[in-house]
C-alpha atoms as a PDB file:
ATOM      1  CA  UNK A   1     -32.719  -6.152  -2.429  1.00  0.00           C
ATOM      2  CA  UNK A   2     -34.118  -7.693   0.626  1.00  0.00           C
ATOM      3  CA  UNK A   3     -31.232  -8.037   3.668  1.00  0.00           C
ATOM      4  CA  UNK A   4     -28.184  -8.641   1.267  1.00  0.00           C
ATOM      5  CA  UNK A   5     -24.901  -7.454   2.779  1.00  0.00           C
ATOM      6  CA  UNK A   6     -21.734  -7.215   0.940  1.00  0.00           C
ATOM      7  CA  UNK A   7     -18.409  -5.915   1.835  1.00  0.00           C
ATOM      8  CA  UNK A   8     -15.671  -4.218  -0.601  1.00  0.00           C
ATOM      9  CA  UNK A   9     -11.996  -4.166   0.479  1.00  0.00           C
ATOM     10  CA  UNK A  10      -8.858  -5.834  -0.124  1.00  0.00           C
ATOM     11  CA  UNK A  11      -8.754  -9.725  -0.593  1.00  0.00           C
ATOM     12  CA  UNK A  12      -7.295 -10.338   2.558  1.00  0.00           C
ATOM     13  CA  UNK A  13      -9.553  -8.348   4.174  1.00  0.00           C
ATOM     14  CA  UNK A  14     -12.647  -9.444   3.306  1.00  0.00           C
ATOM     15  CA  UNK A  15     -12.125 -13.202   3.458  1.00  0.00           C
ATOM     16  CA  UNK A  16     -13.305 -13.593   7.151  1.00  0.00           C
ATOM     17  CA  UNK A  17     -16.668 -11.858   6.362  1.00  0.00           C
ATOM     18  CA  UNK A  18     -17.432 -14.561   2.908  1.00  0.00           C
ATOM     19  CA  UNK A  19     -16.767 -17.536   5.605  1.00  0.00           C
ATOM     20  CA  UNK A  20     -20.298 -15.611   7.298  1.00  0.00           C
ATOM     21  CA  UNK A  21     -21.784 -15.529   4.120  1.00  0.00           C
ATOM     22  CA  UNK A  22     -21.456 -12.155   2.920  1.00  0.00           C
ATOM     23  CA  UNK A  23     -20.883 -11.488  -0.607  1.00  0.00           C
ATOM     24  CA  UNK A  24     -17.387 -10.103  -1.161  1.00  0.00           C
ATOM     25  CA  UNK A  25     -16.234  -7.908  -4.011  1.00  0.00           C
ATOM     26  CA  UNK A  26     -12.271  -7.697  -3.702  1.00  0.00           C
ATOM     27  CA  UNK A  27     -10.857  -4.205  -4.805  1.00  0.00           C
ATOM     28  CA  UNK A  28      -7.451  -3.239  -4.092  1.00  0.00           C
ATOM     29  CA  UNK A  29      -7.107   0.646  -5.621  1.00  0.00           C
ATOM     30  CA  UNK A  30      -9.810   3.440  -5.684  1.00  0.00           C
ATOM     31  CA  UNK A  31     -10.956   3.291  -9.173  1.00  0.00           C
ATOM     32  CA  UNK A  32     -11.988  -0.784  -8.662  1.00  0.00           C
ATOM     33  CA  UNK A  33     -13.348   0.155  -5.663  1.00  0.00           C
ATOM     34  CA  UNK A  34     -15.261   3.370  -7.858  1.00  0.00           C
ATOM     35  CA  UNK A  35     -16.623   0.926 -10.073  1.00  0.00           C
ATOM     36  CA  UNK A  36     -17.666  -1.855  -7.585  1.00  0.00           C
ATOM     37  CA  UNK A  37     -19.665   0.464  -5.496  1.00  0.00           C
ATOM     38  CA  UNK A  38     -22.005   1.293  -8.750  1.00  0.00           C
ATOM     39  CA  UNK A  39     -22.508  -2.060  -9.445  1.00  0.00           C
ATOM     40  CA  UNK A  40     -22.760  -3.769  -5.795  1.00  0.00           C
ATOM     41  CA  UNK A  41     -25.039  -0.353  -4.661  1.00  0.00           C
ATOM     42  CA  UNK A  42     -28.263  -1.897  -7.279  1.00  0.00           C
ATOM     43  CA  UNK A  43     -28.458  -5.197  -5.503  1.00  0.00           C
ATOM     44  CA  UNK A  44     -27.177  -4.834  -1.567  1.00  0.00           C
ATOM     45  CA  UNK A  45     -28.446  -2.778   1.325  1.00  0.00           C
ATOM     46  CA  UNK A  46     -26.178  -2.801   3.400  1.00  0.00           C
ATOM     47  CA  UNK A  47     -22.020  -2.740   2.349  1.00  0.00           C
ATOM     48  CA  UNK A  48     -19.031  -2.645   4.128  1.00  0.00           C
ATOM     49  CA  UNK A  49     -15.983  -0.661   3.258  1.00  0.00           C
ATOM     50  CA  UNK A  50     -12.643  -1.138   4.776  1.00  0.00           C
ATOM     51  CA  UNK A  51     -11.228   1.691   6.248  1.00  0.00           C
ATOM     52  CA  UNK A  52      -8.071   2.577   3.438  1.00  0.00           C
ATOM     53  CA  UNK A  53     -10.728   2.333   0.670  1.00  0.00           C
ATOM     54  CA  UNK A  54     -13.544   4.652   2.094  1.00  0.00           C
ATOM     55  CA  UNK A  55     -10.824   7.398   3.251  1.00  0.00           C
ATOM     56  CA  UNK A  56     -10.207   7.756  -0.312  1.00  0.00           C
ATOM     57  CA  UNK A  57     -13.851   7.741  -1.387  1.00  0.00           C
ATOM     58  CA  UNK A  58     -15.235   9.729   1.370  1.00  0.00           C
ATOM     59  CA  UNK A  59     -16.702  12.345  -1.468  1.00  0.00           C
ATOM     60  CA  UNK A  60     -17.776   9.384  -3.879  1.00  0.00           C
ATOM     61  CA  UNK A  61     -19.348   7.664  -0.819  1.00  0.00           C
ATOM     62  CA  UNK A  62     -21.512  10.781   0.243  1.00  0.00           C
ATOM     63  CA  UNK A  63     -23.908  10.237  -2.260  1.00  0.00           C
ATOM     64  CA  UNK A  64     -24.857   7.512  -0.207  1.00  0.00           C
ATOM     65  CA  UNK A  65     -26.369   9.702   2.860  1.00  0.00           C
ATOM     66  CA  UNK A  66     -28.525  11.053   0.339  1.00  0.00           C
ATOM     67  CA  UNK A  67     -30.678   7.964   0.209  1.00  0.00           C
ATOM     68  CA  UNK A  68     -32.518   4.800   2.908  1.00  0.00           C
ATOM     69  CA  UNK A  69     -29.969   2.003   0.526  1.00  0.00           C
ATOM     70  CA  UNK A  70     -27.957   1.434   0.207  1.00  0.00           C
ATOM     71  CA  UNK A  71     -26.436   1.508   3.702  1.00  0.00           C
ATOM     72  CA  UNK A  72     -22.648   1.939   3.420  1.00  0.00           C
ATOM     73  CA  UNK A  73     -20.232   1.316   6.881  1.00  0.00           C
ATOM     74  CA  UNK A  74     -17.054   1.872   7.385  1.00  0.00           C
ATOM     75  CA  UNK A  75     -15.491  -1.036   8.871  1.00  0.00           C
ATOM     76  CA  UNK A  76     -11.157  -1.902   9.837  1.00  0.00           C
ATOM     77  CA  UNK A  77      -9.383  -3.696   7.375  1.00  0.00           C
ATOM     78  CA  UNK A  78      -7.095  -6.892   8.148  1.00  0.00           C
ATOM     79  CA  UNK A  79      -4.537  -4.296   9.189  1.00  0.00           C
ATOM     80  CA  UNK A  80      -6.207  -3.085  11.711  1.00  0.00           C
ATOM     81  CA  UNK A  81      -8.580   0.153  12.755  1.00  0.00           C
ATOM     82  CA  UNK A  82      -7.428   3.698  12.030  1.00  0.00           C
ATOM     83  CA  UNK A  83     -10.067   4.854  14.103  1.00  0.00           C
ATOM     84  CA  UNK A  84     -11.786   6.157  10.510  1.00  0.00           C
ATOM     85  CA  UNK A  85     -14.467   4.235  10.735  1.00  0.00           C
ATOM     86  CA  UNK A  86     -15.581   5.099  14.219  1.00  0.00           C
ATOM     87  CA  UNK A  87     -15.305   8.713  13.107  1.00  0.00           C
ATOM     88  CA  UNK A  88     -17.614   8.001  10.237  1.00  0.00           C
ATOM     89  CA  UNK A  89     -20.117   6.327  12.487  1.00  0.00           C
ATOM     90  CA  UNK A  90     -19.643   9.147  15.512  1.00  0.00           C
ATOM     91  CA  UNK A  91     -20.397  11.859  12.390  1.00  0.00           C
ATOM     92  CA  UNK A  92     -23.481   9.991  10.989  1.00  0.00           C
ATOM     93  CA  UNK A  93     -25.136   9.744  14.807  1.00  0.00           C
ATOM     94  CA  UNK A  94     -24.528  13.612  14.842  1.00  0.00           C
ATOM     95  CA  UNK A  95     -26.156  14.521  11.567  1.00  0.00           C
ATOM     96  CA  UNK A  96     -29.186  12.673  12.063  1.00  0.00           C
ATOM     97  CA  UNK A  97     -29.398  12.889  15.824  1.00  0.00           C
ATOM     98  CA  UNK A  98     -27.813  16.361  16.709  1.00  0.00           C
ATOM     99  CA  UNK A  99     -26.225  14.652  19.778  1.00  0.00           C
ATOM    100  CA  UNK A 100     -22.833  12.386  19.990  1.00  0.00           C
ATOM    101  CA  UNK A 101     -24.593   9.717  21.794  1.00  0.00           C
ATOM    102  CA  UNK A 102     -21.804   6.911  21.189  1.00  0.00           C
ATOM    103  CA  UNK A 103     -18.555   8.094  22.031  1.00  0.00           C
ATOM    104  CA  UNK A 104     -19.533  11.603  23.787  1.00  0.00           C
ATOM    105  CA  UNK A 105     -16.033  13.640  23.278  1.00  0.00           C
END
């Protein structure tokens, strides 16, 4: 598991990030996405999630924080940022640094 990256998200979403040579696992619905993210979590450290897919998994995706890897981010899909992801990231500085250092609101 040394520095491999992956991203999970729609097909359309995640084609730009295979051109840089990240693995991509397509998943269009929760439950694919469910099942991905136990397989892809053994072998990656870090994996991208577009921003539809990891709204619906926030719970499932929790059990993440819990360990160092894998490291799962939150990032906009094709469509376009909800402004999910930056709460994600805003909420993760928080609990580990007490202080909203990034966006300070």
């Amino acid at each position: 598991m040394v520095g491999k990256i992956a991203i999970v998200g729609d097909g359309d979403s995640i084609m730009v990030f295979k051109a840089a040579g990240v693995a991509t696992f397509p998943a269009e619905d929760e439950k694919k996405a469910r099942d991905v993210l136990r397989k892809v979590a053994q072998e990656y450290q870090v994996i991208f999630v577009t921003e539809e897919l990891s709204r619906k998994l926030g719970d499932f995706l929790k059990r993440f924080d819990e360990t160092p890897y894998p490291v799962v981010l939150t990032v906009p899909s094709g469509k376009g940022s909800s402004g999910y992801g930056d709460e994600m990231l805003r909420s993760a500085m928080e609990r580990a640094l007490g202080v909203d250092i990034l966006f300070q609101k």
